[in-house]
C-alpha atoms as a PDB file:
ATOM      1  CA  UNK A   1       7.494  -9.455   7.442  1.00  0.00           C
ATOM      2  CA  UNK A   2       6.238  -7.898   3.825  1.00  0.00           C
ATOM      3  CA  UNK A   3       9.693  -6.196   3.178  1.00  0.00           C
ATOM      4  CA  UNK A   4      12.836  -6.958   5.171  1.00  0.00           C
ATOM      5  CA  UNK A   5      16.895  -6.133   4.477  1.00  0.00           C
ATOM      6  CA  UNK A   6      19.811  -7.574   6.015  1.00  0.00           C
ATOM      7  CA  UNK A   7      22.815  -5.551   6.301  1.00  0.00           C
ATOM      8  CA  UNK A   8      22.671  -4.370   2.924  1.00  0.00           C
ATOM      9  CA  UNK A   9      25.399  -2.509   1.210  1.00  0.00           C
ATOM     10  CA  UNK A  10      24.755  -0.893  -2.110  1.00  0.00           C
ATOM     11  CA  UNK A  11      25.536   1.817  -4.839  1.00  0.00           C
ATOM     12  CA  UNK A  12      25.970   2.556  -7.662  1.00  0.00           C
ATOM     13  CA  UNK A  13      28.599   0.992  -9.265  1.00  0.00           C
ATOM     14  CA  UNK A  14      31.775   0.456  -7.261  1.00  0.00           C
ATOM     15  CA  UNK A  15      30.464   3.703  -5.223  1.00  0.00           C
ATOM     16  CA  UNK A  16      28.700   2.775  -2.162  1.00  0.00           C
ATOM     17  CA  UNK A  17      26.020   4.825  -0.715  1.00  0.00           C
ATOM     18  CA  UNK A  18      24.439   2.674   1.630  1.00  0.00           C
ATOM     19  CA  UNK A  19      26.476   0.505   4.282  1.00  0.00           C
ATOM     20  CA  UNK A  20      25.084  -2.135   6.709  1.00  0.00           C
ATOM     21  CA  UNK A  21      21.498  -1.082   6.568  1.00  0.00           C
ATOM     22  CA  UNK A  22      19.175  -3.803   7.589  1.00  0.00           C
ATOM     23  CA  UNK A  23      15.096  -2.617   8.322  1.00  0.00           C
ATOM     24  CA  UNK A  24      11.497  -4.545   8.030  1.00  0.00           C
ATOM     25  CA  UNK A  25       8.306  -3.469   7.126  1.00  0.00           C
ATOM     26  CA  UNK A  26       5.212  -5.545   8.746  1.00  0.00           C
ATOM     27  CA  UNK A  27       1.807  -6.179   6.304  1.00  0.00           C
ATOM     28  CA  UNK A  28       0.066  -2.532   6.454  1.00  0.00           C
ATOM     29  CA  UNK A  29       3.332  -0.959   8.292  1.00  0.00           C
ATOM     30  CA  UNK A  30       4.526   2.580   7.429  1.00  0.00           C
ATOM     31  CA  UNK A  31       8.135   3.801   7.624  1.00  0.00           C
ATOM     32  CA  UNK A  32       9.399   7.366   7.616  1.00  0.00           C
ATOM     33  CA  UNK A  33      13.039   7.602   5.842  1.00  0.00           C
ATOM     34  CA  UNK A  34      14.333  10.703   7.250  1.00  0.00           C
ATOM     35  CA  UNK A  35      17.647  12.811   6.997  1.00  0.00           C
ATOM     36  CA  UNK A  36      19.509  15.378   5.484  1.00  0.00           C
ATOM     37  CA  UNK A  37      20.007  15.487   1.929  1.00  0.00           C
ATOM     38  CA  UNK A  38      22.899  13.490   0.509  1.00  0.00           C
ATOM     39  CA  UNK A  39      22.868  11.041   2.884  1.00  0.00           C
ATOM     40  CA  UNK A  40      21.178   7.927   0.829  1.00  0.00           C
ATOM     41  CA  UNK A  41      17.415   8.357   1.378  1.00  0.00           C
ATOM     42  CA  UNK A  42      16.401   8.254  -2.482  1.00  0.00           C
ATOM     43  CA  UNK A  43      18.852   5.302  -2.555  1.00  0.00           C
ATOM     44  CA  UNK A  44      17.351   2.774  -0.204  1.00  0.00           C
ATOM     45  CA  UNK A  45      14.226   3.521  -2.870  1.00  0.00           C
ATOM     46  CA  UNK A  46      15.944   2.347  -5.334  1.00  0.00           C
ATOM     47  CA  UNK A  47      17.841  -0.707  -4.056  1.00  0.00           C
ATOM     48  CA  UNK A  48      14.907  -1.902  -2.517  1.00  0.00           C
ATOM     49  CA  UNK A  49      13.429  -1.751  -6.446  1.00  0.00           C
ATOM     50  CA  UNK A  50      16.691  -2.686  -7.580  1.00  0.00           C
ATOM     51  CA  UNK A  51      18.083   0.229  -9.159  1.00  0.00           C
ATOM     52  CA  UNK A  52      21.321  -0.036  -7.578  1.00  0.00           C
ATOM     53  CA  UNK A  53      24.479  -2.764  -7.327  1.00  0.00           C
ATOM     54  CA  UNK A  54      24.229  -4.647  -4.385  1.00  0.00           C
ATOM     55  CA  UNK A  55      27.559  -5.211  -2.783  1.00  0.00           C
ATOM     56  CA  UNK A  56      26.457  -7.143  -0.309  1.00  0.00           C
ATOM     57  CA  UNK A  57      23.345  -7.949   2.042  1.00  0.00           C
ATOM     58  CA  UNK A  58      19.545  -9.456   1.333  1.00  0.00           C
ATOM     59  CA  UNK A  59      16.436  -8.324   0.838  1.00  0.00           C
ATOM     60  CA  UNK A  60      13.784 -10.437   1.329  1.00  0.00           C
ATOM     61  CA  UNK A  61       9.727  -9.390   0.102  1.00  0.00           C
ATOM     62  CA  UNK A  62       7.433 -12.211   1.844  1.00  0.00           C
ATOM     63  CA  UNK A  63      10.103 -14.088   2.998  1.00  0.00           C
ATOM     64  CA  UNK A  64      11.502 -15.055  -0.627  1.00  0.00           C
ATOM     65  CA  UNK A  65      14.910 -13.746  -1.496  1.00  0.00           C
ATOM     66  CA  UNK A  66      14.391 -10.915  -4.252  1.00  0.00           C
ATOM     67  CA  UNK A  67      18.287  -9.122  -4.042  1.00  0.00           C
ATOM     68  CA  UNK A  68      19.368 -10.411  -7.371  1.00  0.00           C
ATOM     69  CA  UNK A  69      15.665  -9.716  -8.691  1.00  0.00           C
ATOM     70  CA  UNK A  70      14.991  -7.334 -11.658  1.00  0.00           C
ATOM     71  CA  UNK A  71      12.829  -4.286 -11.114  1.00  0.00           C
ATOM     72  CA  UNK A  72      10.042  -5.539 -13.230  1.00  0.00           C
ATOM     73  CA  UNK A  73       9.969  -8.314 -11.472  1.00  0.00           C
ATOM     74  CA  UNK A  74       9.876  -6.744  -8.261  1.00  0.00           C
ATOM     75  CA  UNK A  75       6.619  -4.815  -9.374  1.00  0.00           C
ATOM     76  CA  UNK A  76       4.512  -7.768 -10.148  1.00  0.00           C
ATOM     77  CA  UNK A  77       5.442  -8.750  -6.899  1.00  0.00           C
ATOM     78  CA  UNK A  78       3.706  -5.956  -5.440  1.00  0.00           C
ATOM     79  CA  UNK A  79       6.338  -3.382  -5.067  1.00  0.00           C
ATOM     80  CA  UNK A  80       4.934   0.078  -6.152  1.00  0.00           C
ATOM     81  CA  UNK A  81       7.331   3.307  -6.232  1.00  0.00           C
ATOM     82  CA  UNK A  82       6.408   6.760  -7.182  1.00  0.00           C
ATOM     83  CA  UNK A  83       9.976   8.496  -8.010  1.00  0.00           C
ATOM     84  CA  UNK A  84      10.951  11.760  -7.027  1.00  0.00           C
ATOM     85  CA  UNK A  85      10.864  12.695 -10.930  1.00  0.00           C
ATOM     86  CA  UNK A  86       7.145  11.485 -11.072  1.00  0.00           C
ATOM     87  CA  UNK A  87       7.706  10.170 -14.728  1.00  0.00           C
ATOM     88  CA  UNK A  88       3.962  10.595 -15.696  1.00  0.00           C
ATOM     89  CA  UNK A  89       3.556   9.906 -19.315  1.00  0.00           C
ATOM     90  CA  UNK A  90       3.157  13.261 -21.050  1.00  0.00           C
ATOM     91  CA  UNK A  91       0.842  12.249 -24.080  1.00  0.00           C
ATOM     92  CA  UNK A  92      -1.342  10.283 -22.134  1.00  0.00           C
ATOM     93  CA  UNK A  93      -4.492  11.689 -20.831  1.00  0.00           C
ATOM     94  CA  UNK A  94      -4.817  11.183 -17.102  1.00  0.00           C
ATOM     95  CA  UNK A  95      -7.468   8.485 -17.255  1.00  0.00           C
ATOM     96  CA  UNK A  96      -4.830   6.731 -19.797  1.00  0.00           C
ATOM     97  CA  UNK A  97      -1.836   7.373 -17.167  1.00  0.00           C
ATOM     98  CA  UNK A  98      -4.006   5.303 -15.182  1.00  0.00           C
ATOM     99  CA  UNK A  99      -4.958   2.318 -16.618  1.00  0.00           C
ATOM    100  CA  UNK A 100      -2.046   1.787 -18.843  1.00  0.00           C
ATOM    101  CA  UNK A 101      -0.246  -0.461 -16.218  1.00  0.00           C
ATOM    102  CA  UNK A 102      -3.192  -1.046 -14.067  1.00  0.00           C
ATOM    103  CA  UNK A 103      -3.662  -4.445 -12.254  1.00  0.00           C
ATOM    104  CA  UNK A 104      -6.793  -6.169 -10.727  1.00  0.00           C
ATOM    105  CA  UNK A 105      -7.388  -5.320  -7.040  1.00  0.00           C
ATOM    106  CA  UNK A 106      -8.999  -3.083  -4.729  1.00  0.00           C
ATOM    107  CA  UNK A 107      -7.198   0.171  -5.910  1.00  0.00           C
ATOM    108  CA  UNK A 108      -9.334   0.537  -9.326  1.00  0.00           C
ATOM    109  CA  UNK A 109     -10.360   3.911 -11.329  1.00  0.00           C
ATOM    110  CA  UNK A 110     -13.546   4.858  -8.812  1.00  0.00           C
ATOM    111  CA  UNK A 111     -10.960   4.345  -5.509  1.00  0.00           C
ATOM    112  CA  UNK A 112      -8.294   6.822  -6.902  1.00  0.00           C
ATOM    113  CA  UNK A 113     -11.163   9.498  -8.093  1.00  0.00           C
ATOM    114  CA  UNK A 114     -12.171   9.206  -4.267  1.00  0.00           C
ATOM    115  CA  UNK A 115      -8.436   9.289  -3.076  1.00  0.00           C
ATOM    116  CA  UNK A 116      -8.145  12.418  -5.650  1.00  0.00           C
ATOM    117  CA  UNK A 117     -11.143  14.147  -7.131  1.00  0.00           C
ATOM    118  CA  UNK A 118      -8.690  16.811  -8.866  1.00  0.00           C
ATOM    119  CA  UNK A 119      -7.444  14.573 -11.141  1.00  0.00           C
ATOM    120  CA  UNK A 120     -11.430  13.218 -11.982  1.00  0.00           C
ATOM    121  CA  UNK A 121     -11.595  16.691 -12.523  1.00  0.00           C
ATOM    122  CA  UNK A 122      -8.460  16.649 -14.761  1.00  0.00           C
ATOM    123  CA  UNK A 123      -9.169  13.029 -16.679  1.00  0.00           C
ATOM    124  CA  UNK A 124      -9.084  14.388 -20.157  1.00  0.00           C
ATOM    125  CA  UNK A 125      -6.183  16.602 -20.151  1.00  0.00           C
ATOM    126  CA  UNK A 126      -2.242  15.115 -21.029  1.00  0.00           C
ATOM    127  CA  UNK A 127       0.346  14.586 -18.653  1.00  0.00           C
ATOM    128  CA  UNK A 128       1.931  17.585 -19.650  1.00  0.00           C
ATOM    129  CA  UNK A 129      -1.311  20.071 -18.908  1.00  0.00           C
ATOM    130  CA  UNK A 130      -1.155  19.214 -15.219  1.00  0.00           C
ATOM    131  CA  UNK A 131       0.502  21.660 -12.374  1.00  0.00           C
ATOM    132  CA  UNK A 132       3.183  20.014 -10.296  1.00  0.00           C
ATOM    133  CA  UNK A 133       0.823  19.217  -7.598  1.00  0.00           C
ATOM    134  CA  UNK A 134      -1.352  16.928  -9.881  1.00  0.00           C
ATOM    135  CA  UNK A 135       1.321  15.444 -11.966  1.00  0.00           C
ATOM    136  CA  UNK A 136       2.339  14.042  -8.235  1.00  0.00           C
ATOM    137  CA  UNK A 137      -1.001  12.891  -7.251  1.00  0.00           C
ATOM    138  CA  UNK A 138      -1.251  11.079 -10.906  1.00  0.00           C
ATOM    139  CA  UNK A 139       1.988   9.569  -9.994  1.00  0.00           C
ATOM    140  CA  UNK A 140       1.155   8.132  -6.905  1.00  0.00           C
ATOM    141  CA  UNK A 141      -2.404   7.440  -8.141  1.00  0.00           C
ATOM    142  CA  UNK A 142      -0.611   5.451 -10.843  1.00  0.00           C
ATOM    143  CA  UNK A 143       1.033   3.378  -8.653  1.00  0.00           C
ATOM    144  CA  UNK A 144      -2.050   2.450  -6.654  1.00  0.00           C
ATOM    145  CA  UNK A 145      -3.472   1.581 -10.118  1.00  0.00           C
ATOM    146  CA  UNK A 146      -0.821  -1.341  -9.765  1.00  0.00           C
ATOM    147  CA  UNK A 147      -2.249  -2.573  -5.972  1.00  0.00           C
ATOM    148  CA  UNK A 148       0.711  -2.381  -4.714  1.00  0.00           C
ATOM    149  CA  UNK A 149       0.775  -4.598  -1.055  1.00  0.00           C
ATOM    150  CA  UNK A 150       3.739  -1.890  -0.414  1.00  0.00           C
ATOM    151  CA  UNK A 151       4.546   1.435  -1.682  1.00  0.00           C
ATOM    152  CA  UNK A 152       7.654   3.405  -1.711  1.00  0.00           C
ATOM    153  CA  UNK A 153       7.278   7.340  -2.232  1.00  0.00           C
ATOM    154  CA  UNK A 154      10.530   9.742  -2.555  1.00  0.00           C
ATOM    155  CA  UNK A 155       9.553  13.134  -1.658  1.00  0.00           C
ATOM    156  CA  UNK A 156       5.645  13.242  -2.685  1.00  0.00           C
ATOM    157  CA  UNK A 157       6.018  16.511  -1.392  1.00  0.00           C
ATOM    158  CA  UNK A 158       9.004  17.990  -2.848  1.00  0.00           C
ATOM    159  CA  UNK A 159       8.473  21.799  -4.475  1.00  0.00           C
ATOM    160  CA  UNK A 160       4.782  21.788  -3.649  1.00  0.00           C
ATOM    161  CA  UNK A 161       2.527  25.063  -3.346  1.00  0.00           C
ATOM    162  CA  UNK A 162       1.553  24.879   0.978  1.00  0.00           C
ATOM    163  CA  UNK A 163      -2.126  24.466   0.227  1.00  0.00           C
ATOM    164  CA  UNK A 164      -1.277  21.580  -2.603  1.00  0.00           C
ATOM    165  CA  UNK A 165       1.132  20.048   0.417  1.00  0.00           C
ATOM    166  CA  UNK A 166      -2.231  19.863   2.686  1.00  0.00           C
ATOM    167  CA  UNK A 167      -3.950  18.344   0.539  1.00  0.00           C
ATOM    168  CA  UNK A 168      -1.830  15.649  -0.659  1.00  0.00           C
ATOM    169  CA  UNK A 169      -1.344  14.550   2.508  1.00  0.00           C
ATOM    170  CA  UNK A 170      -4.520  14.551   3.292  1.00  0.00           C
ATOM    171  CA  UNK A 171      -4.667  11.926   0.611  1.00  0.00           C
ATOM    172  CA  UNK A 172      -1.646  10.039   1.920  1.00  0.00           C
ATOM    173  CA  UNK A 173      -2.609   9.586   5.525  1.00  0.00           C
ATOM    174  CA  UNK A 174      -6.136   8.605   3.953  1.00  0.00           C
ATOM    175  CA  UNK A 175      -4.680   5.995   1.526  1.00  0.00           C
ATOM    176  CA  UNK A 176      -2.517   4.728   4.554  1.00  0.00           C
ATOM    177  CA  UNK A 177      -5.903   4.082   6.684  1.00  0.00           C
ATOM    178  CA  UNK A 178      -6.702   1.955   3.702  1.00  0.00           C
ATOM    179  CA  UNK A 179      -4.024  -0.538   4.436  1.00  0.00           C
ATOM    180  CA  UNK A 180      -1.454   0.421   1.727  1.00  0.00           C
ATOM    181  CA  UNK A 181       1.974  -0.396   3.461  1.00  0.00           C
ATOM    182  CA  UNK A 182       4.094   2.327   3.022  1.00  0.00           C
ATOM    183  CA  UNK A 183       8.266   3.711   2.937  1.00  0.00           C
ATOM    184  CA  UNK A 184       8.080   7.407   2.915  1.00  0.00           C
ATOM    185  CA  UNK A 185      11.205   9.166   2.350  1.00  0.00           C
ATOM    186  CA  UNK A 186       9.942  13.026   2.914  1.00  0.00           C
ATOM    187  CA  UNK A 187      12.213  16.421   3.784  1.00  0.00           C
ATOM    188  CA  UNK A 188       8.453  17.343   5.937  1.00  0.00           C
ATOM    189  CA  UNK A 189       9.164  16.034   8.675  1.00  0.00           C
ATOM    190  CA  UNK A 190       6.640  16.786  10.964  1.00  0.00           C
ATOM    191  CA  UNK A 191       4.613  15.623   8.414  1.00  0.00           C
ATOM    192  CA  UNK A 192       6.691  12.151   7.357  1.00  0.00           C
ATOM    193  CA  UNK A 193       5.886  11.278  10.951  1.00  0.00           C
ATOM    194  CA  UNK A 194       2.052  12.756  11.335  1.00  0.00           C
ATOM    195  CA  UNK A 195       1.551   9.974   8.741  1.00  0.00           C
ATOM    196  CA  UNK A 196       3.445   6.900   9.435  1.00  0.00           C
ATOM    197  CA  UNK A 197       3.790   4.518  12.230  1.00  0.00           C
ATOM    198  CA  UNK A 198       7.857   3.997  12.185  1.00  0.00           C
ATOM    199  CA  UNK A 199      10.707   5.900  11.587  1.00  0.00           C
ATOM    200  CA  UNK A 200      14.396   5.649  10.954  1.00  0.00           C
ATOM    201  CA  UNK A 201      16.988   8.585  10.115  1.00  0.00           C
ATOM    202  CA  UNK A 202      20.215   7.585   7.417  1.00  0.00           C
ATOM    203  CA  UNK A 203      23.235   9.704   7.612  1.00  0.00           C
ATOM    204  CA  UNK A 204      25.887   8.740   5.723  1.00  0.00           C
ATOM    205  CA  UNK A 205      24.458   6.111   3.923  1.00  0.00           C
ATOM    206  CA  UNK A 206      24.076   4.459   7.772  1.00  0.00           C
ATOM    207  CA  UNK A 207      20.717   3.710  10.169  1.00  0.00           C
ATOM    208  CA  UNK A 208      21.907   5.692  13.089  1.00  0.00           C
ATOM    209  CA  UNK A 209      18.328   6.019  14.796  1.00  0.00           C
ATOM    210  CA  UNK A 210      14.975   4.209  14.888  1.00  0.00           C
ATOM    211  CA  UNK A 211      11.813   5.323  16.543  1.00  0.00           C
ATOM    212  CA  UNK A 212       8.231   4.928  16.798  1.00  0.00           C
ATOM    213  CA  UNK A 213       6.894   8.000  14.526  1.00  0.00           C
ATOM    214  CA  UNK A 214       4.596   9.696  17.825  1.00  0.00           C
ATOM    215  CA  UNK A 215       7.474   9.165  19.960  1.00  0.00           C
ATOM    216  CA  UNK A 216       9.995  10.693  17.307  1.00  0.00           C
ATOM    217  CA  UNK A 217       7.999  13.551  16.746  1.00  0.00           C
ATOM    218  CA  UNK A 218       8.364  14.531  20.659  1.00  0.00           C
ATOM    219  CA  UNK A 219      12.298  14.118  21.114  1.00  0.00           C
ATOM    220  CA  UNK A 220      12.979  17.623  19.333  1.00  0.00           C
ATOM    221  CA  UNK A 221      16.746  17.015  20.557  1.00  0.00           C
ATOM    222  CA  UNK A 222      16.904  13.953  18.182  1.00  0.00           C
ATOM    223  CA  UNK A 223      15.068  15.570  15.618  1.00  0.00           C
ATOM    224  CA  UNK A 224      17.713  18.539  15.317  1.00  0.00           C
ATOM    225  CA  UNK A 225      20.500  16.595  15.882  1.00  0.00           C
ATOM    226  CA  UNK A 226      20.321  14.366  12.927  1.00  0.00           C
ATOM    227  CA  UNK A 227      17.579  16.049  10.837  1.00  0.00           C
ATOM    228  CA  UNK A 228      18.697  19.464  11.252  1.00  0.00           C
ATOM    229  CA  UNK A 229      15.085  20.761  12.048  1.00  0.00           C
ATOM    230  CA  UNK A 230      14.964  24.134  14.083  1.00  0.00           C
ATOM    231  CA  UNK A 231      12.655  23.386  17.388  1.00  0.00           C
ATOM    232  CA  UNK A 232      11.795  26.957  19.402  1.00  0.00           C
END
């Protein structure tokens, strides 16, 4: 397994948010984190980077022990994350966003123009002259800039203009052909599991269901139950 936890319990602090949660992610595997809000999604993102006080529980990356790992660490290891906040770097040109953490591998400058000609478009302007839509593809561009061998993305999708949605994840589910494992935590469901291969739904900081994404996307009793989504 690339990414596996064991029965992890974490928070912040001596607040716990996530209780008992143990998961894997195979080499090229994608994972939809689904659930309402509040209920620890953002916060498996950032105990899997390290973010967060373990209280107890592993997490293993290639077999190898990481839970007492710092994040920096963790990301030369070949963990890339693209926060919900996007953090692009404001007076960096887009081209500079780019390459200022860039590492060698198969995700260079010509791949990502591919992946997202808007921002070859945009290469010259600063962080801050971007919409919201291209500030998030520069942040997950960013990240591939790193070759990540798995990515974790909290809510890509968040606030986005509909047609700015489509095409993002037209970009994701091409990226994901590419080999890029994946953890997508998304409040798009139908999307989230158009584009992975896996998913699992937290409530209450808890895994309370697992499915195969195609097969998830079908039981619309499930999907209500513990997503909340509306099925006619």
């Amino acid at each position: 397994m690339l990414l596996e936890l064991r029965d992890v319990r974490a928070g912040y602090g001596e607040a716990v948010v996530l209780d008992g949660v143990s998961l894997s992610i195979a080499d090229n595997g994608s994972l939809a984190v689904l659930g309402r809000n509040g209920v620890g999604k953002s916060t498996l993102l950032m105990t899997i980077m390290g973010y967060t006080r373990l209280h107890r529980g592993s997490i293993y990356w290639k077999g190898e022990d990481i839970s007492r790992l710092a994040p920096h660490k963790r990301a030369r290891l070949g963990l890339g994350w693209v926060a919900q906040e996007r953090e692009i770097f404001p007076s960096l040109t887009v081209e500079e966003n780019l390459t200022v953490a860039a590492r060698p591998g198969p995700w260079d400058l010509a791949k990502v123009w591919s992946l997202f000609p808007r921002l070859q478009e945009r290469k010259i302007n600063m962080g801050n002259q971007l919409s919201g839509g291209e500030q998030q593809m520069l942040a997950t561009a960013r990240a591939l800039m790193t070759n990540p061998a798995l990515l974790l993305l909290d809510e890509p999708l968040e606030g986005l203009a509909p047609i700015i949605v489509e095409e993002l994840a037209t970009s994701l589910k091409k990226m994901l052909g590419e080999g890029t494992a994946a953890v997508l935590v998304e409040q798009h469901t139908d999307l989230a599991l158009s584009l992975t291969n896996d998913a699992v739904v937290i409530e209450r900081g808890a895994l309370v269901h697992r499915a195969r994404s195609a097969d998830f996307a079908r039981d619309t009793a499930t999907l209500e139950r513990y997503v909340g989504l509306k099925v006619s």
